[in-house]
N, C-alpha and C. Protein backbone atom coordinates (compact mmCIF):
# COMPACT_ATOMS: atom_id res chain seq x y z
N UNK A 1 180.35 56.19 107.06
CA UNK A 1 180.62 57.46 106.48
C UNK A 1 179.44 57.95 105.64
N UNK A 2 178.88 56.96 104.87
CA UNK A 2 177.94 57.59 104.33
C UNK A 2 176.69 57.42 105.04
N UNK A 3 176.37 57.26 106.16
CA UNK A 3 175.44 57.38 107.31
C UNK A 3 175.24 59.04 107.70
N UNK A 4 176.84 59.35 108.07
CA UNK A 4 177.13 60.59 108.40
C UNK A 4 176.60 61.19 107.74
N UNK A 5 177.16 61.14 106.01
CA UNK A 5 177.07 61.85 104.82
C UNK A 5 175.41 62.52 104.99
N UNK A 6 175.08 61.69 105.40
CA UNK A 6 173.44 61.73 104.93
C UNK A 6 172.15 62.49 106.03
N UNK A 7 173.41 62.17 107.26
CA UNK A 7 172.58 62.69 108.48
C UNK A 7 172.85 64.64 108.26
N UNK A 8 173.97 64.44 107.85
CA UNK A 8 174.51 66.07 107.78
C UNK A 8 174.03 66.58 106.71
N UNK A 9 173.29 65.76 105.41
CA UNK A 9 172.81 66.46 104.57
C UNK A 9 171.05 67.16 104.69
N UNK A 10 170.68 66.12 105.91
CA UNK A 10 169.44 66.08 106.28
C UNK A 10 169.11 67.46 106.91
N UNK A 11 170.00 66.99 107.92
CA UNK A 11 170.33 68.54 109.02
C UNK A 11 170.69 69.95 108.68
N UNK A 12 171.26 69.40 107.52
CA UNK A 12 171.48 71.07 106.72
C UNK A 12 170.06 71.35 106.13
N UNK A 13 169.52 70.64 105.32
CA UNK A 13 168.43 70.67 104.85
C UNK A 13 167.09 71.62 105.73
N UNK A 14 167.30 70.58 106.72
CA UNK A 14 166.33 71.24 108.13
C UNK A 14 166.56 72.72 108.74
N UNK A 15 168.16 72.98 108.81
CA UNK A 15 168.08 74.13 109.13
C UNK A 15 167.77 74.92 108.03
N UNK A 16 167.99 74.44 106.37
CA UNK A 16 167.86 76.00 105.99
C UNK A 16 165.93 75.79 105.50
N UNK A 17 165.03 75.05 106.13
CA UNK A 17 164.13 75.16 106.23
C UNK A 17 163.35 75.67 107.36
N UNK A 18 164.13 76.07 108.30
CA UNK A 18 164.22 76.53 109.78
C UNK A 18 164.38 78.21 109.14
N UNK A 19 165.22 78.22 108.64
CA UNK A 19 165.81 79.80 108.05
C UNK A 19 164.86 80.62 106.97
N UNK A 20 163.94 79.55 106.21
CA UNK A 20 163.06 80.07 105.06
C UNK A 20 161.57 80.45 105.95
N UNK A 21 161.64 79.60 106.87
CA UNK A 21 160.34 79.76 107.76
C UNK A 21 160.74 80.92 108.78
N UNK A 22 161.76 81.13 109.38
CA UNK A 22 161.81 82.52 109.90
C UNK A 22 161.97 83.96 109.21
N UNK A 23 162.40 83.55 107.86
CA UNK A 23 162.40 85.03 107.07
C UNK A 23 160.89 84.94 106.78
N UNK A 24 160.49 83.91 106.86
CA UNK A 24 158.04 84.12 106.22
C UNK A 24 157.93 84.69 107.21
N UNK A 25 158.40 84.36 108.62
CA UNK A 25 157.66 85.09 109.99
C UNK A 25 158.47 86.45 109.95
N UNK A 26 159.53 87.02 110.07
CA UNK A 26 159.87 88.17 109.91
C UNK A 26 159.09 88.98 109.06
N UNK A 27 159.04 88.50 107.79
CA UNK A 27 158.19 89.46 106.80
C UNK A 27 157.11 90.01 107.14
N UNK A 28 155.80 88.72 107.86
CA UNK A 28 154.85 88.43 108.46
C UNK A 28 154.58 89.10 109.60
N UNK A 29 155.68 89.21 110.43
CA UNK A 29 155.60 90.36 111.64
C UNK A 29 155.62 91.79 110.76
N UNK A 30 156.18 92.43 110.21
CA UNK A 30 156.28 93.17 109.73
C UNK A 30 155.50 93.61 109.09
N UNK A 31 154.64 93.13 107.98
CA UNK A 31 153.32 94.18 107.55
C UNK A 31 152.27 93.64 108.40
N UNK A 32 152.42 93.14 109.67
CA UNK A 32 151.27 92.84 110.26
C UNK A 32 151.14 94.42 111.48
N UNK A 33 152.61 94.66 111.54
CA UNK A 33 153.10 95.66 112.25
C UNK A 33 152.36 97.22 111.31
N UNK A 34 152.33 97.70 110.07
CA UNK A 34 152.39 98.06 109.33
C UNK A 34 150.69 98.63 108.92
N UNK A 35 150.26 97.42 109.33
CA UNK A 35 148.53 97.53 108.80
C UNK A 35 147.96 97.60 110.19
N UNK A 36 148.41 97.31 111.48
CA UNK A 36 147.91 97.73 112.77
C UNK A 36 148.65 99.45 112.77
N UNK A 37 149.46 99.76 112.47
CA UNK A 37 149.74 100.99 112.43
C UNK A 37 149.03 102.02 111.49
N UNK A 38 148.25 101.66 110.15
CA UNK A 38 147.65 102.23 109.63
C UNK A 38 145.92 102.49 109.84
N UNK A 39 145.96 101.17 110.80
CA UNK A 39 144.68 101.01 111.23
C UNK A 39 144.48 102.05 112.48
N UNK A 40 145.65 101.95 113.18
CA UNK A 40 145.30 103.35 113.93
C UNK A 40 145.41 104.33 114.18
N UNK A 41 145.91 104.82 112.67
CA UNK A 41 145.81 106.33 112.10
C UNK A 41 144.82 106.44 111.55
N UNK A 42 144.21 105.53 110.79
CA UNK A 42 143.00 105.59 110.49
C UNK A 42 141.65 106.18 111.86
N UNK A 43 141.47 105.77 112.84
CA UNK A 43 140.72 105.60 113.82
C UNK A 43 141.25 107.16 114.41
N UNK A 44 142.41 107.23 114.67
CA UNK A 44 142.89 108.62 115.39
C UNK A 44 142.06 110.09 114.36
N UNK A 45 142.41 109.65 112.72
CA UNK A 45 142.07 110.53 112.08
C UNK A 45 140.50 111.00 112.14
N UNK A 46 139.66 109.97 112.29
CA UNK A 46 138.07 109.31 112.55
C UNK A 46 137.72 110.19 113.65
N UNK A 47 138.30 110.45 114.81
CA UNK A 47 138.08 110.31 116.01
C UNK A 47 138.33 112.15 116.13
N UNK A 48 139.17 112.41 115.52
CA UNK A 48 139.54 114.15 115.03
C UNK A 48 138.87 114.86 114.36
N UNK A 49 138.27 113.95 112.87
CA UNK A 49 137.11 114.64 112.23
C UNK A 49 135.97 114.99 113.06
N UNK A 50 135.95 114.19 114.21
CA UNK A 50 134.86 114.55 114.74
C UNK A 50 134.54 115.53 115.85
N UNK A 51 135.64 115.37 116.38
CA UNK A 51 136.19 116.00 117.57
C UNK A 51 136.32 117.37 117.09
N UNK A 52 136.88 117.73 116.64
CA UNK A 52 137.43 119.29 116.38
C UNK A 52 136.44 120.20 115.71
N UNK A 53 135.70 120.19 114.83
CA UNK A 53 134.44 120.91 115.27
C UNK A 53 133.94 121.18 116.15
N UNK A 54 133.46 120.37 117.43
CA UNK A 54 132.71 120.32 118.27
C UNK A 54 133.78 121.33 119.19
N UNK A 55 135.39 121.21 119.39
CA UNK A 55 135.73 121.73 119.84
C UNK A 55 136.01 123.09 119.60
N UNK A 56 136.32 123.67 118.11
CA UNK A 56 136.23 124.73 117.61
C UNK A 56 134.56 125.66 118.29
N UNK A 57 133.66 125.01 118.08
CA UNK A 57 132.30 125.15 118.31
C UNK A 57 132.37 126.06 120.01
N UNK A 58 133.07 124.83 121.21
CA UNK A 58 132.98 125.36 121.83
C UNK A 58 134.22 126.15 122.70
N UNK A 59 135.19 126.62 121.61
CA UNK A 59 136.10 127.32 121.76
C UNK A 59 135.38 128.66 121.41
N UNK A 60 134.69 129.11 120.11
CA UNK A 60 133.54 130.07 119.74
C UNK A 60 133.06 130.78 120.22
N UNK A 61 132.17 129.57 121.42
CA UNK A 61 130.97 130.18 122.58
C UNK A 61 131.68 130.41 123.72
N UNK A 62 133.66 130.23 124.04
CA UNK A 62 133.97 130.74 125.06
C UNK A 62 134.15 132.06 124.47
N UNK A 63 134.67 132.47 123.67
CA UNK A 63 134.83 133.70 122.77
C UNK A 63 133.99 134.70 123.11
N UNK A 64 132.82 134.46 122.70
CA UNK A 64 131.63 135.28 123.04
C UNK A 64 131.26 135.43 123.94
N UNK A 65 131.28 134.46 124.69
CA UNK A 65 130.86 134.95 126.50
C UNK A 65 131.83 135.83 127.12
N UNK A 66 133.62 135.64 126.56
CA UNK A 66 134.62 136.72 127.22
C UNK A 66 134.31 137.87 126.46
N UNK A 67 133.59 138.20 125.29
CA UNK A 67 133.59 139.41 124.60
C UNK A 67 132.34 140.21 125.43
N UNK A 68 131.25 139.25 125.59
CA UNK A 68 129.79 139.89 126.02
C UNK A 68 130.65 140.33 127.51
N UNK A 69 131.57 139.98 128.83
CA UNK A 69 131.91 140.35 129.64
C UNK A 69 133.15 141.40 129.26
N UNK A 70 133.56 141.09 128.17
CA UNK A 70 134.31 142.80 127.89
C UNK A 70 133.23 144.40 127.47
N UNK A 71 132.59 143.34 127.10
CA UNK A 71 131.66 144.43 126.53
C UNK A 71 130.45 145.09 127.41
N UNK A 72 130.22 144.30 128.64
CA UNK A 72 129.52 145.13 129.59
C UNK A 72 130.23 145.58 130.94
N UNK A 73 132.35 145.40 130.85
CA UNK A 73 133.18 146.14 131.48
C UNK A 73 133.04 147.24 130.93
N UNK A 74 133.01 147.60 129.35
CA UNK A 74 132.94 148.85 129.02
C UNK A 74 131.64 149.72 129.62
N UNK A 75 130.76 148.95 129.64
CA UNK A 75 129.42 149.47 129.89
C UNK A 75 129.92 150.40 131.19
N UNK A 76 129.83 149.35 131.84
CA UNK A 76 129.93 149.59 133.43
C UNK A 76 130.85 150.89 133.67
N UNK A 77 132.08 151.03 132.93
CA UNK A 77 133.21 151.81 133.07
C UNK A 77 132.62 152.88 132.40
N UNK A 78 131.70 152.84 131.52
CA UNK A 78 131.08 154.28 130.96
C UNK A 78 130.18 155.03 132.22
N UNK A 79 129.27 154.38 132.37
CA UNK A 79 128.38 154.40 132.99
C UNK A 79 128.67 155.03 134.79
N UNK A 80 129.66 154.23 135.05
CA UNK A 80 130.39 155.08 136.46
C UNK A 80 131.11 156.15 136.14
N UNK A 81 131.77 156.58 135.45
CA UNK A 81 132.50 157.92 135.00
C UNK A 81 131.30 159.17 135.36
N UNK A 82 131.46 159.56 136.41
CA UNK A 82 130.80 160.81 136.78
C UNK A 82 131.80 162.16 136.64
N UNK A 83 131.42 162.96 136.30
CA UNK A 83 131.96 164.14 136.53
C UNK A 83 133.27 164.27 135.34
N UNK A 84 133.10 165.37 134.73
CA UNK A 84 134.18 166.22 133.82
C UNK A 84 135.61 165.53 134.21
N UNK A 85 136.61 165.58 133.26
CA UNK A 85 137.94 164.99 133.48
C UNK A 85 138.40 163.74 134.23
N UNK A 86 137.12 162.74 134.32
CA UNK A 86 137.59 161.19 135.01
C UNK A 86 137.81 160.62 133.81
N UNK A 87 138.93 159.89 134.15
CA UNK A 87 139.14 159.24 133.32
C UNK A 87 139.92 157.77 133.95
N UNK A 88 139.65 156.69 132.79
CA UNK A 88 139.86 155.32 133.03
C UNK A 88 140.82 154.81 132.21
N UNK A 89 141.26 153.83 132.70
CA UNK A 89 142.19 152.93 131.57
C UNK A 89 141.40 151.01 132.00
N UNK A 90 141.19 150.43 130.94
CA UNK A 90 140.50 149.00 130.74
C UNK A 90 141.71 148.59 129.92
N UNK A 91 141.83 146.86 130.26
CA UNK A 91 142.54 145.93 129.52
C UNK A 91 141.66 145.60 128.84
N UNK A 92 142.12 145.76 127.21
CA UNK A 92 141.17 144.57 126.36
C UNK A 92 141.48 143.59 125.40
N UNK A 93 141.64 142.17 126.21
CA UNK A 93 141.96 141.25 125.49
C UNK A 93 140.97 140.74 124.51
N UNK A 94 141.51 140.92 122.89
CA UNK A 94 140.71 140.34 121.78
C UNK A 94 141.10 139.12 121.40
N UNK A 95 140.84 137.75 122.08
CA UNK A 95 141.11 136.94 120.92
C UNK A 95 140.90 136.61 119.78
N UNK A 96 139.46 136.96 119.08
CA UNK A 96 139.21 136.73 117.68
C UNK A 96 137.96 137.74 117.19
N UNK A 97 137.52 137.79 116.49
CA UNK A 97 136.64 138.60 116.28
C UNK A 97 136.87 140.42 116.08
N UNK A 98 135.98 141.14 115.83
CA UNK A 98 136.37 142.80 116.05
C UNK A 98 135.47 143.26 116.80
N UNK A 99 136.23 144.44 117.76
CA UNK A 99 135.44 145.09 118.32
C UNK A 99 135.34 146.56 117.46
N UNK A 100 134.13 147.51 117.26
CA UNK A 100 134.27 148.71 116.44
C UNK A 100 134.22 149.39 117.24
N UNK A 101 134.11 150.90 117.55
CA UNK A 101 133.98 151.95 118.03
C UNK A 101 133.38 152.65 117.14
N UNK A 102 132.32 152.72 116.77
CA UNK A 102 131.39 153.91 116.34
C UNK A 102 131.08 155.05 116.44
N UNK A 103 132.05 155.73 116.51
CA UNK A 103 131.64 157.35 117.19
C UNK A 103 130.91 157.99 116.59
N UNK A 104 130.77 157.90 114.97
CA UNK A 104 129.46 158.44 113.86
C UNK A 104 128.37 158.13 114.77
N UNK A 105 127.92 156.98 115.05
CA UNK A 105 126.31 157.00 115.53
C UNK A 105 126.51 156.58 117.29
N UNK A 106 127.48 156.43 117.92
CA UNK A 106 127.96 156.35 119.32
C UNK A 106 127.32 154.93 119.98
N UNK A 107 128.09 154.18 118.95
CA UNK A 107 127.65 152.75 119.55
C UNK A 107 128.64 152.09 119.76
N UNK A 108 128.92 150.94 120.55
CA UNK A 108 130.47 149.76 120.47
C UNK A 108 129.42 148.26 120.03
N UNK A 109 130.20 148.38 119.12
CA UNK A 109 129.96 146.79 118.23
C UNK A 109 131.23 145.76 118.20
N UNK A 110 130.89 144.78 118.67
CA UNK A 110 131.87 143.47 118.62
C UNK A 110 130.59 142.37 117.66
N UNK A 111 131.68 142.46 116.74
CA UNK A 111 131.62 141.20 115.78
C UNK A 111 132.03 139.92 115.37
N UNK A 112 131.61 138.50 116.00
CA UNK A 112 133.03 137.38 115.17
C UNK A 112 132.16 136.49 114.49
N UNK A 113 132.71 135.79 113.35
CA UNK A 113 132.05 134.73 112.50
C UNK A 113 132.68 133.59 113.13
N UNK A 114 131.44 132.72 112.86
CA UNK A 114 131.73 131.59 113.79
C UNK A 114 131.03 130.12 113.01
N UNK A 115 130.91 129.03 113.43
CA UNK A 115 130.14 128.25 112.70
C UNK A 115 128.88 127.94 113.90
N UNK A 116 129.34 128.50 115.12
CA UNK A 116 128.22 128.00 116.39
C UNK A 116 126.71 129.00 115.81
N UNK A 117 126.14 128.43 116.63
CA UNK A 117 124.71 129.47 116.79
C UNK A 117 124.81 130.23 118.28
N UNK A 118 125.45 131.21 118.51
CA UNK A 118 125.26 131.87 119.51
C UNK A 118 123.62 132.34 120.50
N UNK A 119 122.76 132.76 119.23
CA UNK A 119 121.39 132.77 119.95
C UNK A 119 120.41 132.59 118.59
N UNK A 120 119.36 132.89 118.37
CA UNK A 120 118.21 132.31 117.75
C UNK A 120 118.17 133.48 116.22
N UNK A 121 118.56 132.54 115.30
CA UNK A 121 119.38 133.45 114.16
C UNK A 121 118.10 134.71 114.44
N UNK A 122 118.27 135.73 113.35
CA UNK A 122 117.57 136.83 112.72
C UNK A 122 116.40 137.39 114.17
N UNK A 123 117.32 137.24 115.18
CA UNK A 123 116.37 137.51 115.99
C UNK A 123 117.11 138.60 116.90
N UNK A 124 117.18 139.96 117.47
CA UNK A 124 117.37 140.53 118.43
C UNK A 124 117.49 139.40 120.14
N UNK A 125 118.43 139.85 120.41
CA UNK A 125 117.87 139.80 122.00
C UNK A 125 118.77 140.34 123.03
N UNK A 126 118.42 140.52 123.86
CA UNK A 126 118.81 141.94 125.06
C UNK A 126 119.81 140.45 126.34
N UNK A 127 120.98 141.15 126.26
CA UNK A 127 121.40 140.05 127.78
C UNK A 127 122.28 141.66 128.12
N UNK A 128 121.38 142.06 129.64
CA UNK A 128 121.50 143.24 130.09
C UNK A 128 121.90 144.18 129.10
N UNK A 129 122.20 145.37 128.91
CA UNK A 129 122.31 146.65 127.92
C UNK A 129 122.77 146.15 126.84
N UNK A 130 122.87 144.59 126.27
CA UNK A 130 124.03 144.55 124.85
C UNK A 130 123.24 143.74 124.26
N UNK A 131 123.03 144.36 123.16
CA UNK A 131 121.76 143.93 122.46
C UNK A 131 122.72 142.79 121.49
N UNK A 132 122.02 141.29 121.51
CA UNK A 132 122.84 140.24 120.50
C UNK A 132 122.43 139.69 119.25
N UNK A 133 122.79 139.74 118.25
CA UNK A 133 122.14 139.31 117.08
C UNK A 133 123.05 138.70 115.98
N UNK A 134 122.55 137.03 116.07
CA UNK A 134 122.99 136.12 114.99
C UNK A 134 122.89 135.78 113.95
N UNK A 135 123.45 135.68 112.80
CA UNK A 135 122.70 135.95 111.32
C UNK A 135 123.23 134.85 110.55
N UNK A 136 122.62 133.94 110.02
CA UNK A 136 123.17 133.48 109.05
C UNK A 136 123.86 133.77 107.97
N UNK A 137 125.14 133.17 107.56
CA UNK A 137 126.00 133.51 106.25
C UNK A 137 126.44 132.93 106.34
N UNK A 138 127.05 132.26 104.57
CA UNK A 138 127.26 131.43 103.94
C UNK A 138 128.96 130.86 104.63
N UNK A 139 128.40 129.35 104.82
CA UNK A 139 129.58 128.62 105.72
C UNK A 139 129.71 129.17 107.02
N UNK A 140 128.81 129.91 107.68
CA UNK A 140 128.63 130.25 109.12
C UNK A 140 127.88 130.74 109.48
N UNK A 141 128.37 131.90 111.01
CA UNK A 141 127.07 132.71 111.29
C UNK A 141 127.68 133.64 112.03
N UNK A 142 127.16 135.30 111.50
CA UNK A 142 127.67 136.38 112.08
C UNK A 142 127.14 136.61 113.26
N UNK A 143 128.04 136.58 114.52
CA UNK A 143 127.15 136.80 115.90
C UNK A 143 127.47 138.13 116.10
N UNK A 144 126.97 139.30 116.36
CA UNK A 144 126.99 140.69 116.62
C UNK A 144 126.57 140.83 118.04
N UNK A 145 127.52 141.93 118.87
CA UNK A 145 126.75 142.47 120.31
C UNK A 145 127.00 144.01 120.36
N UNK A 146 126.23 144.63 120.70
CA UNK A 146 126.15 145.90 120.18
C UNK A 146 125.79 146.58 121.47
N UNK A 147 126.58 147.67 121.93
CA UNK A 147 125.53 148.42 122.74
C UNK A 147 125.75 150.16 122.16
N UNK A 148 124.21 150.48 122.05
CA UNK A 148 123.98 151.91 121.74
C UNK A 148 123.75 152.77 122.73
N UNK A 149 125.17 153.71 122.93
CA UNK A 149 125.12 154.93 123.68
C UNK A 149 124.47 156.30 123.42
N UNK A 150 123.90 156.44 122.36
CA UNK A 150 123.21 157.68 121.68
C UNK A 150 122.11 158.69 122.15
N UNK A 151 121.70 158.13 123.26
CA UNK A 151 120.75 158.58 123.76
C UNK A 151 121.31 159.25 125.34
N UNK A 152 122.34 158.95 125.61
CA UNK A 152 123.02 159.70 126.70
C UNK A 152 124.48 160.46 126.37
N UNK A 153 124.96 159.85 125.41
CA UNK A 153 126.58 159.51 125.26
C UNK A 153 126.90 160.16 123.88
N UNK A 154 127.78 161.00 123.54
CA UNK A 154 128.14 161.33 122.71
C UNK A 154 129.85 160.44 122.68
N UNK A 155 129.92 159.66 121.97
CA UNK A 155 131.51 159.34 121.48
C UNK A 155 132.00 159.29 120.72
N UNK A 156 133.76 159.62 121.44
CA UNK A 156 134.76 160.16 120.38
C UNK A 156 135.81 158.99 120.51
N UNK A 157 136.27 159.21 119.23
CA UNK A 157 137.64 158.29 118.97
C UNK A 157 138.43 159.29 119.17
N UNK A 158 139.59 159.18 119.83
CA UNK A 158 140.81 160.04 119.99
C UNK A 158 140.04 161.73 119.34
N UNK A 159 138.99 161.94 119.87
CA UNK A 159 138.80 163.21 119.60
C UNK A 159 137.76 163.65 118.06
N UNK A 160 137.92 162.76 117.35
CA UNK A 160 137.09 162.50 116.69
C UNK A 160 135.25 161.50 116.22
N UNK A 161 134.47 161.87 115.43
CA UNK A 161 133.46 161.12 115.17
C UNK A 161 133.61 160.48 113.71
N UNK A 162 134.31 158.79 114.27
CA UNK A 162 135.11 158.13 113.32
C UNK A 162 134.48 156.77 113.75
N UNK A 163 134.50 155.67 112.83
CA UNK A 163 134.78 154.24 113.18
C UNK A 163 135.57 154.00 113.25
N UNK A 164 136.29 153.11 114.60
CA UNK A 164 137.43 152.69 114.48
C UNK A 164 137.36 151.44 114.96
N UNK A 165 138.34 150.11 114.06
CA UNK A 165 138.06 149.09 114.25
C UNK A 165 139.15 148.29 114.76
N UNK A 166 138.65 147.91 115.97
CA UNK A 166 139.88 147.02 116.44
C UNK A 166 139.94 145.61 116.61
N UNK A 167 141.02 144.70 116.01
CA UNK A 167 141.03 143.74 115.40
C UNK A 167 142.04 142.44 116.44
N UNK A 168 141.66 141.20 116.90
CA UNK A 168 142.00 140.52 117.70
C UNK A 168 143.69 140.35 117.60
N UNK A 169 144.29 140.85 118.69
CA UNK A 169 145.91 140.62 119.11
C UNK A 169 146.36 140.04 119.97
N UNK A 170 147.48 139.26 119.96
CA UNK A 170 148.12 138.33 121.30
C UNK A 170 148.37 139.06 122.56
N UNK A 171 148.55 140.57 122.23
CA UNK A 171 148.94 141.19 123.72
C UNK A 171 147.55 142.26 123.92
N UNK A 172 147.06 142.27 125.12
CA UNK A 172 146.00 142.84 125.28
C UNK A 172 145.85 144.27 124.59
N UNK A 173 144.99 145.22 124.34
CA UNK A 173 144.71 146.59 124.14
C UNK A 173 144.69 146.89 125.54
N UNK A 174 145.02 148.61 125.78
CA UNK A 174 144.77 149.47 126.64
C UNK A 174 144.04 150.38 126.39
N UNK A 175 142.82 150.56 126.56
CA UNK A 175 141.41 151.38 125.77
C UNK A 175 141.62 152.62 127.17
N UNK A 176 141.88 153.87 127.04
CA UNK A 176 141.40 155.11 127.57
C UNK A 176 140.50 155.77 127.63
N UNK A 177 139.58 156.71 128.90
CA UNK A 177 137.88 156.27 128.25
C UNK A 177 138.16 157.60 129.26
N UNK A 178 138.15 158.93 128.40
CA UNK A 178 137.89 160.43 129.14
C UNK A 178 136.45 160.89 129.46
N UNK A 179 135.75 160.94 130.21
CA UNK A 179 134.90 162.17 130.69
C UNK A 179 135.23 163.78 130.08
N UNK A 180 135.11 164.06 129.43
CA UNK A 180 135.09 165.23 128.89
C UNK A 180 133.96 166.37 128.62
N UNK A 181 132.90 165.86 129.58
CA UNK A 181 131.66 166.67 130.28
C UNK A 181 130.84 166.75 129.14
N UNK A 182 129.75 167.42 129.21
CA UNK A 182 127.99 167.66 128.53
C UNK A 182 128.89 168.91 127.54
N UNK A 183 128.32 168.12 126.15
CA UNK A 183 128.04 168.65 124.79
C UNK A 183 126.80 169.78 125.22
N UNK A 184 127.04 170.53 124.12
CA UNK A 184 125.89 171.89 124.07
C UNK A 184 124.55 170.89 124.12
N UNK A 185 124.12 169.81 123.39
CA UNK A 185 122.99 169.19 123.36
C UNK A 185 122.21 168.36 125.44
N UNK A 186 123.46 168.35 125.93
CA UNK A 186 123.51 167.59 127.04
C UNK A 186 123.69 166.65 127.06
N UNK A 187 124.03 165.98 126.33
CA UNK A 187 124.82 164.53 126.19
C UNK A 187 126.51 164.57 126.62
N UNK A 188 126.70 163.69 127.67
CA UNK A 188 128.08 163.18 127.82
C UNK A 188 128.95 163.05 126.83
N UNK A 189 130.08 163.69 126.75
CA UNK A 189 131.31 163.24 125.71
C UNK A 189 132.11 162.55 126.42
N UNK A 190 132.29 161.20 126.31
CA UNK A 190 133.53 160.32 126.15
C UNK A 190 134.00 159.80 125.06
N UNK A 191 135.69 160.30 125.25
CA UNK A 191 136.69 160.33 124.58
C UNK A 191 137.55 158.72 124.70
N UNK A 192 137.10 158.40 123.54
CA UNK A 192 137.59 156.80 123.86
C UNK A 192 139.61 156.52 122.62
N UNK A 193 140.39 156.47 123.57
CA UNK A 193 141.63 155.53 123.02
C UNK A 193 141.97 154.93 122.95
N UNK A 194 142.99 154.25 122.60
CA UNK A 194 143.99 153.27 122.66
C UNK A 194 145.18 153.45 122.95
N UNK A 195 146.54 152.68 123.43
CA UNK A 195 147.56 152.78 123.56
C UNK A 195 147.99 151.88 123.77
């Protein structure tokens, strides 16, 4: 009996040393679980800082290349308008940036700040009729594309010689672009809208 006594005290013993060593390994799994999980938020976060600039960057320069091809649809759509009372309708999708309408001095200016370098700061340069110019400013850089109609083109905003500035929206613009024939000077009047 007291053989027994002793074997069963042993065995209890053992298991609840069986039981203290699996709650160390439970624990043990657990912030081991805990610090591999922080370790690769750490690395994800690492991996984002770096990433997303570069992608912003060249989200930017798609920007500008769809604006420089909105901006020499307009060309083009000016430029074919022959004859008194033609008139056009253009989609214009803005994602970011502004496009102006200048009818004071009869130019279309698209403007967006960006952190890219679009072309060679403080410098002019010509990519077909749209003259581009990048400027440094503080925490970025203003990329401008401009084309000046002044020398053929007299333009109007809805009838007026106004700036009007239009500002990037989720649903496209519908820009209206009248032929409204030779000013006393001989310059073309187009009548530029929206709707």
């Amino acid at each position: 009996m007291i053989k027994r006594m002793r074997r069963n005290t042993r065995e209890l013993t053992q298991n609840q040393g069986r039981l203290k060593l699996r709650k160390h390994r439970s624990g043990q799994v657990w912030i081991e679980t805990v610090i591999y999980t922080l370790i690769a938020f750490v690395m994800i976060g690492l991996v984002l800082s770096y990433a997303r600039p570069k992608i912003e960057e060249l989200q930017d320069r798609a920007i500008l290349q769809q604006s420089t091809e909105m901006m020499k649809q307009i060309d083009s759509t000016i430029q074919s308008m022959a004859g008194a009372g033609n008139q056009r309708i253009l989609e214009l999708g803005i994602k970011d940036g502004t496009l102006k309408v200048d009818a004071v001095n009869n130019k279309m200016i698209f403007e967006l700040e960006t952190k890219s370098i679009y072309s060679e700061p403080g410098k002019q340069i010509s990519d077909g009729s749209i003259i581009v110019l990048t400027e440094k400013k503080t925490g970025g850089n203003l990329v401008t594309l401009t084309r000046d109609y002044s020398s053929n083109y007299d333009l109007k905003f809805e009838g007026r010689n106004e700036l009007k500035t239009i500002t990037k929206a989720s649903n496209p613009y519908k820009m209206s672009i009248l032929n409204e024939g030779e000013d006393a000077g001989g310059k073309i009047v187009m009548n530029i809208s929206l709707s």
